[in-house]
PDB file of N, CA and C in Angstrom:
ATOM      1  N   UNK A   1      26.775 -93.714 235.988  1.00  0.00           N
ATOM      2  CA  UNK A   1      27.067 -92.422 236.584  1.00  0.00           C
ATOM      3  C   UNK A   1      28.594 -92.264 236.637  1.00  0.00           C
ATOM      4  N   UNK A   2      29.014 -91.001 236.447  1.00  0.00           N
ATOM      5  CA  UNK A   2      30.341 -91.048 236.457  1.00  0.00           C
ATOM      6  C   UNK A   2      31.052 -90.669 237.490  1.00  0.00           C
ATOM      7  N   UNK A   3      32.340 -90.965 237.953  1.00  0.00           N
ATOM      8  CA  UNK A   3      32.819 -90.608 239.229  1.00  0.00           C
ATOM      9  C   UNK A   3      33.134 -89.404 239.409  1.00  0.00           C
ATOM     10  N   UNK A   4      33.273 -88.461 238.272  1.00  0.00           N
ATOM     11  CA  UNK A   4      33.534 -86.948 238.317  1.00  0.00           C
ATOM     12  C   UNK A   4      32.002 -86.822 239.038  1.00  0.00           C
ATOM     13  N   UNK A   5      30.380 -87.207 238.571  1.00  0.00           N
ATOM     14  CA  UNK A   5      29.507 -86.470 239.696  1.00  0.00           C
ATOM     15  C   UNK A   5      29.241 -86.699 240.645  1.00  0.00           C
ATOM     16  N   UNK A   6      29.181 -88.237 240.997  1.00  0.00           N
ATOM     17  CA  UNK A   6      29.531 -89.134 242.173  1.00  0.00           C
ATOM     18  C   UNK A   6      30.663 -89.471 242.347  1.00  0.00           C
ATOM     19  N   UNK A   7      31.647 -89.924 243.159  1.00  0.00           N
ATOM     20  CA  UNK A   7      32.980 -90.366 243.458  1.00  0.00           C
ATOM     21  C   UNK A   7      32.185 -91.489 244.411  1.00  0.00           C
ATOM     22  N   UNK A   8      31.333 -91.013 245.883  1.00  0.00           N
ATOM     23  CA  UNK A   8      30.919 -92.537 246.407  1.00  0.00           C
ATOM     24  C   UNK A   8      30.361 -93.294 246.066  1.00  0.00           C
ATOM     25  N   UNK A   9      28.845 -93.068 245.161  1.00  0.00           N
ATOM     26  CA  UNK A   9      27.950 -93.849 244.697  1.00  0.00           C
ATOM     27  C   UNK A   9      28.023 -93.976 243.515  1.00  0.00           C
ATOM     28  N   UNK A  10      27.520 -95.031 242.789  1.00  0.00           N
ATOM     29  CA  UNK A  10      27.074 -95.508 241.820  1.00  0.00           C
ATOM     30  C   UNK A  10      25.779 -96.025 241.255  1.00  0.00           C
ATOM     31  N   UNK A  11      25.310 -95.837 240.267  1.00  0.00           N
ATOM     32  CA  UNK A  11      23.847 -96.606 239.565  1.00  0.00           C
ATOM     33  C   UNK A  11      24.077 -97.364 238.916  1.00  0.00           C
ATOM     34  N   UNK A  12      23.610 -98.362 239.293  1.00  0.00           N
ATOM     35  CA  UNK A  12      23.766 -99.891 238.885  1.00  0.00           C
ATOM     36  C   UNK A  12      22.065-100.894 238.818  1.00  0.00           C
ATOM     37  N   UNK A  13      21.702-101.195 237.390  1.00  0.00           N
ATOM     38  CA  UNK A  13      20.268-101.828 237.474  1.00  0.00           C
ATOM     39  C   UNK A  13      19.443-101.470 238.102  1.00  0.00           C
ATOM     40  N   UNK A  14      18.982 -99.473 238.636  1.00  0.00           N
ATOM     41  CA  UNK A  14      18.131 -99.296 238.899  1.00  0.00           C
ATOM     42  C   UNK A  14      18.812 -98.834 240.602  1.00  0.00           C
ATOM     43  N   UNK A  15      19.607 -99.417 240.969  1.00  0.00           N
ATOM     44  CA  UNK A  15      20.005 -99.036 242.325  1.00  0.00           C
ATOM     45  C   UNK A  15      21.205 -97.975 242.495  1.00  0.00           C
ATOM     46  N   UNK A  16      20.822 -97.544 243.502  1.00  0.00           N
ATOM     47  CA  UNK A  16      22.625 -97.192 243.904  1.00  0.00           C
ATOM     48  C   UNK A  16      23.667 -97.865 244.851  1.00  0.00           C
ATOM     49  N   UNK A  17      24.393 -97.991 244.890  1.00  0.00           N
ATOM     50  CA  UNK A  17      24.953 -98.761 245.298  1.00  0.00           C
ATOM     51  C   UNK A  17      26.787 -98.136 245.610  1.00  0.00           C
ATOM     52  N   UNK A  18      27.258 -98.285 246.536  1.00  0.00           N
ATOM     53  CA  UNK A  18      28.740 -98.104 247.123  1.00  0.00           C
ATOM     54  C   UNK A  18      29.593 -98.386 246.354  1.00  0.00           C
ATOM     55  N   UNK A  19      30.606 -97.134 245.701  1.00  0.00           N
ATOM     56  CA  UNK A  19      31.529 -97.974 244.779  1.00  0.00           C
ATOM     57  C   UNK A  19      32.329 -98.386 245.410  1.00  0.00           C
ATOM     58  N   UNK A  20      32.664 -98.700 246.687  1.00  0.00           N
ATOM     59  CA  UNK A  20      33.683 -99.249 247.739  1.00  0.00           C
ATOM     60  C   UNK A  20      33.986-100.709 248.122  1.00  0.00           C
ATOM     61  N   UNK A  21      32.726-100.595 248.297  1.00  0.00           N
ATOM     62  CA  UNK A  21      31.851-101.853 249.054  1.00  0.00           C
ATOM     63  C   UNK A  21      31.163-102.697 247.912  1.00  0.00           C
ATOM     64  N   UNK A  22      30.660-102.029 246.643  1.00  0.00           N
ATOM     65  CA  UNK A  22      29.455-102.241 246.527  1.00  0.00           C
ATOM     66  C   UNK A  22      28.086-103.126 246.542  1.00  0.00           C
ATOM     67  N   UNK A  23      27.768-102.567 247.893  1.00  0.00           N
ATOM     68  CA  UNK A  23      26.560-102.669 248.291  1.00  0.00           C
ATOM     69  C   UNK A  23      25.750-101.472 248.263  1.00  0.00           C
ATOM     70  N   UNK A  24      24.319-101.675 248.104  1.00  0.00           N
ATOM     71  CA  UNK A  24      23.525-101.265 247.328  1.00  0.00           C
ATOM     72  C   UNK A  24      22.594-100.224 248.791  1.00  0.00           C
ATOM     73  N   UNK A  25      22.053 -99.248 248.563  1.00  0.00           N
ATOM     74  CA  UNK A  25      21.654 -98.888 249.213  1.00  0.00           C
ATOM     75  C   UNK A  25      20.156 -99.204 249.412  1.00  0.00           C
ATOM     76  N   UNK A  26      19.865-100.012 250.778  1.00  0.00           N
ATOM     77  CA  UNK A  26      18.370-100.538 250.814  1.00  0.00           C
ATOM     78  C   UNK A  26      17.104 -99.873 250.438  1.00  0.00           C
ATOM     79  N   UNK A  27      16.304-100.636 249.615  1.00  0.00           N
ATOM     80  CA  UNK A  27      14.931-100.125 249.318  1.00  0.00           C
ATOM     81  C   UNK A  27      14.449 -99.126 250.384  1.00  0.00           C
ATOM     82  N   UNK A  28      14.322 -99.145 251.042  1.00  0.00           N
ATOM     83  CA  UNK A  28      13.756 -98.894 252.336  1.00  0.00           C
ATOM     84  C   UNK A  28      14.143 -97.411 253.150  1.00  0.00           C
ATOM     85  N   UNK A  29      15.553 -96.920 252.692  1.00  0.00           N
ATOM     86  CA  UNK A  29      16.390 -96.197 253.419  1.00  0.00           C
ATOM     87  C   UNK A  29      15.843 -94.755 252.437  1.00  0.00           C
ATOM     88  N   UNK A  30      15.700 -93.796 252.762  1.00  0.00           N
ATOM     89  CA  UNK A  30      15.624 -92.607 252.140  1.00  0.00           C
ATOM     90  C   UNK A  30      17.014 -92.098 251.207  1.00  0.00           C
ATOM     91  N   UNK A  31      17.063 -91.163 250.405  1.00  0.00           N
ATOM     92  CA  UNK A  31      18.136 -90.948 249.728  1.00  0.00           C
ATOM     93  C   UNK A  31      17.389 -89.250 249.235  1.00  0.00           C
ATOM     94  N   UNK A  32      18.571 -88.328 249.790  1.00  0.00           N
ATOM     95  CA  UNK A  32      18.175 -86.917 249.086  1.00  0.00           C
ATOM     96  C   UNK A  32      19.561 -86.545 248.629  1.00  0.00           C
ATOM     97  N   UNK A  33      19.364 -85.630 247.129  1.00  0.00           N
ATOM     98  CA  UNK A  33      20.210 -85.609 246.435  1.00  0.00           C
ATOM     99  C   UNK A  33      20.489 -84.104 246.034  1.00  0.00           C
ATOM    100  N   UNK A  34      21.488 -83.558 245.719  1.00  0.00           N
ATOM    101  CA  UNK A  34      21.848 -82.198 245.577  1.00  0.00           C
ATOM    102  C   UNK A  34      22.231 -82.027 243.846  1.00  0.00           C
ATOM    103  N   UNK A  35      21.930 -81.060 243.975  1.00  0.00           N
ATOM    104  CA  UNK A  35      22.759 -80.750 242.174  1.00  0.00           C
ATOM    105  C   UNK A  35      23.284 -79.594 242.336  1.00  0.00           C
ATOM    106  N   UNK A  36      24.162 -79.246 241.788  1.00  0.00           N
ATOM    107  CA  UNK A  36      25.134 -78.181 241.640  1.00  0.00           C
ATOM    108  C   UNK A  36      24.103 -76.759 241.301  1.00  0.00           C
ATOM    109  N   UNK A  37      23.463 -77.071 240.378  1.00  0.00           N
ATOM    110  CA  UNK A  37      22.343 -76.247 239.828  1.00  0.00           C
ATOM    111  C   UNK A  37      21.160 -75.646 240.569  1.00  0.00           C
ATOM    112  N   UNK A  38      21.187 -76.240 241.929  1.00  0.00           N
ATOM    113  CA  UNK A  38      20.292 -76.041 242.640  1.00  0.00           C
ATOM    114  C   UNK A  38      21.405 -74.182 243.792  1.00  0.00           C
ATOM    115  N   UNK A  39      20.822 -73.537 243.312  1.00  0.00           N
ATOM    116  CA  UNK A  39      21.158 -72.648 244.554  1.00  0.00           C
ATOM    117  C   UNK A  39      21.666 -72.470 245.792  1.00  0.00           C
ATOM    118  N   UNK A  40      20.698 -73.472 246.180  1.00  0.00           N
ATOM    119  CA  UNK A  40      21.124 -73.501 247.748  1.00  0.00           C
ATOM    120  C   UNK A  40      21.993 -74.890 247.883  1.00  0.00           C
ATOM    121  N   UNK A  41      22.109 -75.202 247.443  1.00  0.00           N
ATOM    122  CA  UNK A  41      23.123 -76.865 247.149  1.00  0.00           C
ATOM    123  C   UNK A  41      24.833 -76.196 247.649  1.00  0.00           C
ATOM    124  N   UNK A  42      25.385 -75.196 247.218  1.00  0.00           N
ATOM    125  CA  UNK A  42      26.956 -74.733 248.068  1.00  0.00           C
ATOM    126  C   UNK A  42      26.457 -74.587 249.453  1.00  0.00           C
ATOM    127  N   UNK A  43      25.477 -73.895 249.933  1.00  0.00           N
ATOM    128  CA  UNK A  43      25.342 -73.474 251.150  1.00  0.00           C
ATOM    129  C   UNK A  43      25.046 -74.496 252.070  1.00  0.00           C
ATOM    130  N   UNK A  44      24.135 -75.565 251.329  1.00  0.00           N
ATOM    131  CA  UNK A  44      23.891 -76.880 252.177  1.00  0.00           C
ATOM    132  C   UNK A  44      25.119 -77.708 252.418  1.00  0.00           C
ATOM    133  N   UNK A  45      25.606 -78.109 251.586  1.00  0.00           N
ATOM    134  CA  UNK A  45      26.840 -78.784 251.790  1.00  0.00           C
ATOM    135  C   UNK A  45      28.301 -77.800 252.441  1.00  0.00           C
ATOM    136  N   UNK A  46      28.192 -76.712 252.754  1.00  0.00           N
ATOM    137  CA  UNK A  46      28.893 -75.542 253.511  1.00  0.00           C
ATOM    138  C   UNK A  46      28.770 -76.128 255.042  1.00  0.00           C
ATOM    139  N   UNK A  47      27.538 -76.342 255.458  1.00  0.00           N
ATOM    140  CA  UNK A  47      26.741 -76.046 256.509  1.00  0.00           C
ATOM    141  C   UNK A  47      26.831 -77.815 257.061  1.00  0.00           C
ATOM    142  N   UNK A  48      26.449 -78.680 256.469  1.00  0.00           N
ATOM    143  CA  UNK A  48      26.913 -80.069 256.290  1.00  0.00           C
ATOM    144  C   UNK A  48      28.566 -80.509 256.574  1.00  0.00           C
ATOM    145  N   UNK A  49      29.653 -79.788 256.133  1.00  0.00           N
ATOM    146  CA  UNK A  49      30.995 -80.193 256.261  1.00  0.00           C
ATOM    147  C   UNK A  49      31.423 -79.550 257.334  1.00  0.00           C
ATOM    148  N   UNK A  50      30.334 -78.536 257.741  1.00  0.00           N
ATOM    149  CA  UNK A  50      30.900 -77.810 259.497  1.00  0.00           C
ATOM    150  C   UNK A  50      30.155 -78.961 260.104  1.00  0.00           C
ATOM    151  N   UNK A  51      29.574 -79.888 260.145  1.00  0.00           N
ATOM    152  CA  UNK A  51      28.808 -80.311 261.476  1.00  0.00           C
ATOM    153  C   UNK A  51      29.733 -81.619 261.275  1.00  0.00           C
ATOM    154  N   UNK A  52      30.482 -81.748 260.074  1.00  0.00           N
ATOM    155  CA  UNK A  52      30.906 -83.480 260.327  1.00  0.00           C
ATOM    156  C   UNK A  52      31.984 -83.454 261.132  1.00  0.00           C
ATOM    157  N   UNK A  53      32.710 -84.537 261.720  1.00  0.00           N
ATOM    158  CA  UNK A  53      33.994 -84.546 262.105  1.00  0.00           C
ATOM    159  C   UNK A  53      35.005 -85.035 261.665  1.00  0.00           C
ATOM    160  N   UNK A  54      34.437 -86.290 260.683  1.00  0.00           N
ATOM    161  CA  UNK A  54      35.583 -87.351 260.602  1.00  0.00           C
ATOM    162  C   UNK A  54      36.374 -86.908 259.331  1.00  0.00           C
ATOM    163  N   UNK A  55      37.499 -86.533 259.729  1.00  0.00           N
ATOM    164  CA  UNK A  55      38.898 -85.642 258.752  1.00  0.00           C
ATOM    165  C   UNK A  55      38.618 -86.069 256.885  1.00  0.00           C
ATOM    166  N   UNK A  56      38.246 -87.283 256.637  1.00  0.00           N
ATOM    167  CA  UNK A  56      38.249 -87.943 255.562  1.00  0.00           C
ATOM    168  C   UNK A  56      37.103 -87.300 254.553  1.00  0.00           C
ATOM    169  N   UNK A  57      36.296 -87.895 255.366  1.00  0.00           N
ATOM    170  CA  UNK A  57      34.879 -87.229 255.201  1.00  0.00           C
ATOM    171  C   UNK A  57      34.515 -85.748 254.771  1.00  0.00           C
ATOM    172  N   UNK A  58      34.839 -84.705 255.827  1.00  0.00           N
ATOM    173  CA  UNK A  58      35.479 -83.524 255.502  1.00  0.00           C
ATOM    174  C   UNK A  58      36.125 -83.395 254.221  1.00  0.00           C
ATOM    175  N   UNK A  59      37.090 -83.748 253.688  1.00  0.00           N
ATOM    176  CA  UNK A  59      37.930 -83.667 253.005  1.00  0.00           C
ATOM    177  C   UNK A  59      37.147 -83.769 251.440  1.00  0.00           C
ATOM    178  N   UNK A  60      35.930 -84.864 251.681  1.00  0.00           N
ATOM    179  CA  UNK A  60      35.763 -85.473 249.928  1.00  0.00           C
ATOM    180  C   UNK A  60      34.666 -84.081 250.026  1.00  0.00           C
ATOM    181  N   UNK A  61      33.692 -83.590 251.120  1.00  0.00           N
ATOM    182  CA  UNK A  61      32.720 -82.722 250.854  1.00  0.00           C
ATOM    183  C   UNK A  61      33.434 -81.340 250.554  1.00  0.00           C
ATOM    184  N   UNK A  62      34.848 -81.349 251.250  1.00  0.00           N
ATOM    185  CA  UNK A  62      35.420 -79.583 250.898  1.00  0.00           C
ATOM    186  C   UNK A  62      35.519 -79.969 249.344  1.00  0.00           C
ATOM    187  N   UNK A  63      36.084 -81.387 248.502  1.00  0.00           N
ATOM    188  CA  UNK A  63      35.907 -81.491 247.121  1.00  0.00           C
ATOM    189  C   UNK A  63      35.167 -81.379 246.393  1.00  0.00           C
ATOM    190  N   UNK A  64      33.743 -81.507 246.743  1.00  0.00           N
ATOM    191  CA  UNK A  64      32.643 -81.447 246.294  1.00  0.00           C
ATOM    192  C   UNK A  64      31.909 -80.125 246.042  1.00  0.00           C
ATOM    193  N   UNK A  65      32.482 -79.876 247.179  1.00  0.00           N
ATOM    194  CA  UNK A  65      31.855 -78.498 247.564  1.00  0.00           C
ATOM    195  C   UNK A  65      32.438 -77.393 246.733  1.00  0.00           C
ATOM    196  N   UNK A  66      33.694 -77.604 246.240  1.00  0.00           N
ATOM    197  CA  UNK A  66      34.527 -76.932 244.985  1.00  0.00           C
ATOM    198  C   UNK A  66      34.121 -77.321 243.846  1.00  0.00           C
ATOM    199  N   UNK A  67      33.836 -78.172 243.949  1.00  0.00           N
ATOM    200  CA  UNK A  67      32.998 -78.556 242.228  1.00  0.00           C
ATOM    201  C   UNK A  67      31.669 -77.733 242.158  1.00  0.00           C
ATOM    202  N   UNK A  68      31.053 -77.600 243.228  1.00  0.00           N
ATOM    203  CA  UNK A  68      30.144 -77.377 243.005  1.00  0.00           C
ATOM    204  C   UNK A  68      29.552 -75.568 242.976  1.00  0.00           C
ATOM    205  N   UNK A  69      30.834 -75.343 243.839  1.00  0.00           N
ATOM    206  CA  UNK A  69      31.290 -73.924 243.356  1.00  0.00           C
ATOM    207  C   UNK A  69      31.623 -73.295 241.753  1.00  0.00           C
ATOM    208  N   UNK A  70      32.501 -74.294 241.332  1.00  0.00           N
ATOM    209  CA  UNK A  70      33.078 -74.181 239.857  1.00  0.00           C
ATOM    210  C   UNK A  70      31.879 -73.952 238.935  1.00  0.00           C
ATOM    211  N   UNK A  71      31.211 -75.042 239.299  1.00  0.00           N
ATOM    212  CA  UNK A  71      30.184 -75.314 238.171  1.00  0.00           C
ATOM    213  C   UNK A  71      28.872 -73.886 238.384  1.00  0.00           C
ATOM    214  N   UNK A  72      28.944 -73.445 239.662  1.00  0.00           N
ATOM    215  CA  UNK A  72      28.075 -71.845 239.715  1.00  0.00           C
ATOM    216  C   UNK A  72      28.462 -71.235 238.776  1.00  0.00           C
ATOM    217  N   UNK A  73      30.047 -71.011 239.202  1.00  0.00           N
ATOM    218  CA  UNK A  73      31.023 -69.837 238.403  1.00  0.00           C
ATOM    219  C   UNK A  73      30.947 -69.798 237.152  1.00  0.00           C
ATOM    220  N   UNK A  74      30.991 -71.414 236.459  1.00  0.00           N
ATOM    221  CA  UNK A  74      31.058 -71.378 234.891  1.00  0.00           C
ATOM    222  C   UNK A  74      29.754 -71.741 234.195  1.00  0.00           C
ATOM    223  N   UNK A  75      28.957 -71.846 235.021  1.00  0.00           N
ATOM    224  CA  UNK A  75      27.230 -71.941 234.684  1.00  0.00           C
ATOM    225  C   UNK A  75      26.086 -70.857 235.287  1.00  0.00           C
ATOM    226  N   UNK A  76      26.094 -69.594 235.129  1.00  0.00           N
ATOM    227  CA  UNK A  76      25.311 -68.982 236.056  1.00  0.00           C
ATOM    228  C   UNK A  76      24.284 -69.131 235.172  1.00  0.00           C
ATOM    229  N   UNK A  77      24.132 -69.428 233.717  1.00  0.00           N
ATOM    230  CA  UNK A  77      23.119 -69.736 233.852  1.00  0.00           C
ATOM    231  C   UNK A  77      21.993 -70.857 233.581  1.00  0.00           C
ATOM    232  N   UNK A  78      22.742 -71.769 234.212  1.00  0.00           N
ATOM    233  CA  UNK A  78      21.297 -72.857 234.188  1.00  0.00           C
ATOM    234  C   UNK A  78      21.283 -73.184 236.181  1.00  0.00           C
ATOM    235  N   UNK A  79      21.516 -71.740 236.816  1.00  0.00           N
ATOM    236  CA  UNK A  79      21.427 -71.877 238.033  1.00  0.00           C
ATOM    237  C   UNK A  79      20.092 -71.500 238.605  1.00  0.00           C
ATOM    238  N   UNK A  80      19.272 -72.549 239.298  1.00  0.00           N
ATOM    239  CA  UNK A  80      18.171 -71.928 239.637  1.00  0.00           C
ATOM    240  C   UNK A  80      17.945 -72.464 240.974  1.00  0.00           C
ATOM    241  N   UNK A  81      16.342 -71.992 241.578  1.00  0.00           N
ATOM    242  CA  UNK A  81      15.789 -71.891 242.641  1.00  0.00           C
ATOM    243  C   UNK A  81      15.613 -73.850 242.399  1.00  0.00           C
ATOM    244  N   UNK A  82      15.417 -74.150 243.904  1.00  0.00           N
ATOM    245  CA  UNK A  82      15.443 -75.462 244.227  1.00  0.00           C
ATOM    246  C   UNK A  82      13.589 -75.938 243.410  1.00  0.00           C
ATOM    247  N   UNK A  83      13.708 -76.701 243.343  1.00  0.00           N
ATOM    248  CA  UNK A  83      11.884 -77.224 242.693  1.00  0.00           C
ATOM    249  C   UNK A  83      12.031 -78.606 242.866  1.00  0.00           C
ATOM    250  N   UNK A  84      10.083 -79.044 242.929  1.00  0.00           N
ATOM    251  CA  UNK A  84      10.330 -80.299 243.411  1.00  0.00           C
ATOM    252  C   UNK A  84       9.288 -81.022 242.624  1.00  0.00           C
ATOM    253  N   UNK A  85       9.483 -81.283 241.622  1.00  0.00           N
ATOM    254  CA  UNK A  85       8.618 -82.344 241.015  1.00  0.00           C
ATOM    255  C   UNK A  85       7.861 -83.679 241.168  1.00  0.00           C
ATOM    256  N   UNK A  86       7.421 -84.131 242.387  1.00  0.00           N
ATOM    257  CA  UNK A  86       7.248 -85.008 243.384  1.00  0.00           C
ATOM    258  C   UNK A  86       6.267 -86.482 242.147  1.00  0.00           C
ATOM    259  N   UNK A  87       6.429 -87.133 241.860  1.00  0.00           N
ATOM    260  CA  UNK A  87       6.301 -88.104 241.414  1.00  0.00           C
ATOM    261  C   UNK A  87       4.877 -89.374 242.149  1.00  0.00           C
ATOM    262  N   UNK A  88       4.141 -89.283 241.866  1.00  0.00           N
ATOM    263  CA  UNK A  88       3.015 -89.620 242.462  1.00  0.00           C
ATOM    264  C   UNK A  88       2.777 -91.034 242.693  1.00  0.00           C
ATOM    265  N   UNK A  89       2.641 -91.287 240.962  1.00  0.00           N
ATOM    266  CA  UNK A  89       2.132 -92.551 240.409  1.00  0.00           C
ATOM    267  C   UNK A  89       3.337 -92.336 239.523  1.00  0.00           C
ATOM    268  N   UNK A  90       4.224 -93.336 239.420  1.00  0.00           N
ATOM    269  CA  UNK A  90       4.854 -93.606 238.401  1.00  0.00           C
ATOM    270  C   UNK A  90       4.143 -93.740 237.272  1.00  0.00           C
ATOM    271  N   UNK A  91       3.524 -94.963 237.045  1.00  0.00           N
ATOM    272  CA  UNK A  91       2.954 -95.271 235.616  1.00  0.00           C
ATOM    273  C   UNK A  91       2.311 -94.175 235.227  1.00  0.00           C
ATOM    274  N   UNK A  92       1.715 -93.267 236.072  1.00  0.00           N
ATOM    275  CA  UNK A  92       1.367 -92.108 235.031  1.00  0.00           C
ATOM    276  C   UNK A  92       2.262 -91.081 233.998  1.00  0.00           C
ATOM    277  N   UNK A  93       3.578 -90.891 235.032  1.00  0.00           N
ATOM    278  CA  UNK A  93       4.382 -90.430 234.187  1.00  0.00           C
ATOM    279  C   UNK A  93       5.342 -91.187 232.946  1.00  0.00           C
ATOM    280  N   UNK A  94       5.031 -92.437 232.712  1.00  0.00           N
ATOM    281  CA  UNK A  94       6.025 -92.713 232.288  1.00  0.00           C
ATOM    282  C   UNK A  94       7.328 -93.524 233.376  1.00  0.00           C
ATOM    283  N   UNK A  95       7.645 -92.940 234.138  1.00  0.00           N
ATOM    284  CA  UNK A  95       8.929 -93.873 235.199  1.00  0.00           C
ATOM    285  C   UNK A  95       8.610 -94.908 235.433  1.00  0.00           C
ATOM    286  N   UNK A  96       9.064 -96.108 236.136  1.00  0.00           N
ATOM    287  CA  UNK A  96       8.882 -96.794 236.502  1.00  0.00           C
ATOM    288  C   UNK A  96      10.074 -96.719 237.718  1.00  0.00           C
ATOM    289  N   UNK A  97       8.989 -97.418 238.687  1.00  0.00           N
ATOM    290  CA  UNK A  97       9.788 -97.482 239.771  1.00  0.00           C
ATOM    291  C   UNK A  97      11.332 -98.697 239.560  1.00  0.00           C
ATOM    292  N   UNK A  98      12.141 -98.253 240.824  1.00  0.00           N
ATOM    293  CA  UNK A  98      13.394 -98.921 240.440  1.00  0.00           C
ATOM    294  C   UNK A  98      13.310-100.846 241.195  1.00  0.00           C
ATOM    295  N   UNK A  99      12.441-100.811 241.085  1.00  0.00           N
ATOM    296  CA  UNK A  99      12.263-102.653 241.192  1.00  0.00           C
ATOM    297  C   UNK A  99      11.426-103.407 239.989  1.00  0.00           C
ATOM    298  N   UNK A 100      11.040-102.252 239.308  1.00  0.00           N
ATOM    299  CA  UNK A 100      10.545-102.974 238.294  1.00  0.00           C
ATOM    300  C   UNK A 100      11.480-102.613 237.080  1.00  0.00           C
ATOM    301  N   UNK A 101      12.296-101.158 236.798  1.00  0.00           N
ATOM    302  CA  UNK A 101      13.073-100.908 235.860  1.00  0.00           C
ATOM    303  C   UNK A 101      14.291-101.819 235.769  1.00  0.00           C
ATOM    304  N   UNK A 102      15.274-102.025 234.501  1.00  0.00           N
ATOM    305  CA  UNK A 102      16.302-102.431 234.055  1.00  0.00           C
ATOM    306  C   UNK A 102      15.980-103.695 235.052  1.00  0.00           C
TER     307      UNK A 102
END
């Protein structure tokens, strides 16, 4: 993954993992993810950088949050409504879950 779409995280053998630290984010822990492409993705992360406090923090989401503006502006159109393809059974589709992949 590249740091232009992530700057904190990284994919590494199936995980993600902290490019700081890196440590890996536990099996166990939930993870929801935004795409630029998604509509409501500026407004969430709008709404997200008013509730945080810590100055730093703030700072990488007002960055993000400009990227993710940009990429509206110079993509209107592969901009769409949010959808959720929910993944059942892996082996049916093809995926494999990330403890058995790479």
């Amino acid at each position: 993954m590249l740091v232009s779409q992530e700057s904190k995280y990284d994919c590494v053998g199936g995980k993600l993992i902290n490019r700081k630290t890196r440590e890996p984010i536990p099996d166990g822990e939930p993870v929801f993810i935004l795409r630029a492409k998604d509509r409501k993705a500026s407004a969430a992360l709008f709404y997200y950088m008013n509730l945080c406090e810590n100055g730093a923090h703030v700072n990488l989401i007002r960055q993000r949050l400009s990227a993710f503006r940009d990429f509206e502006f110079h993509h209107r159109d592969k901009m769409g409504e949010p959808d959720t393809a929910l993944i059942v059974n892996p082996l049916e589709t093809g995926f494999e879950d990330s403890e058995t992949s790479l």
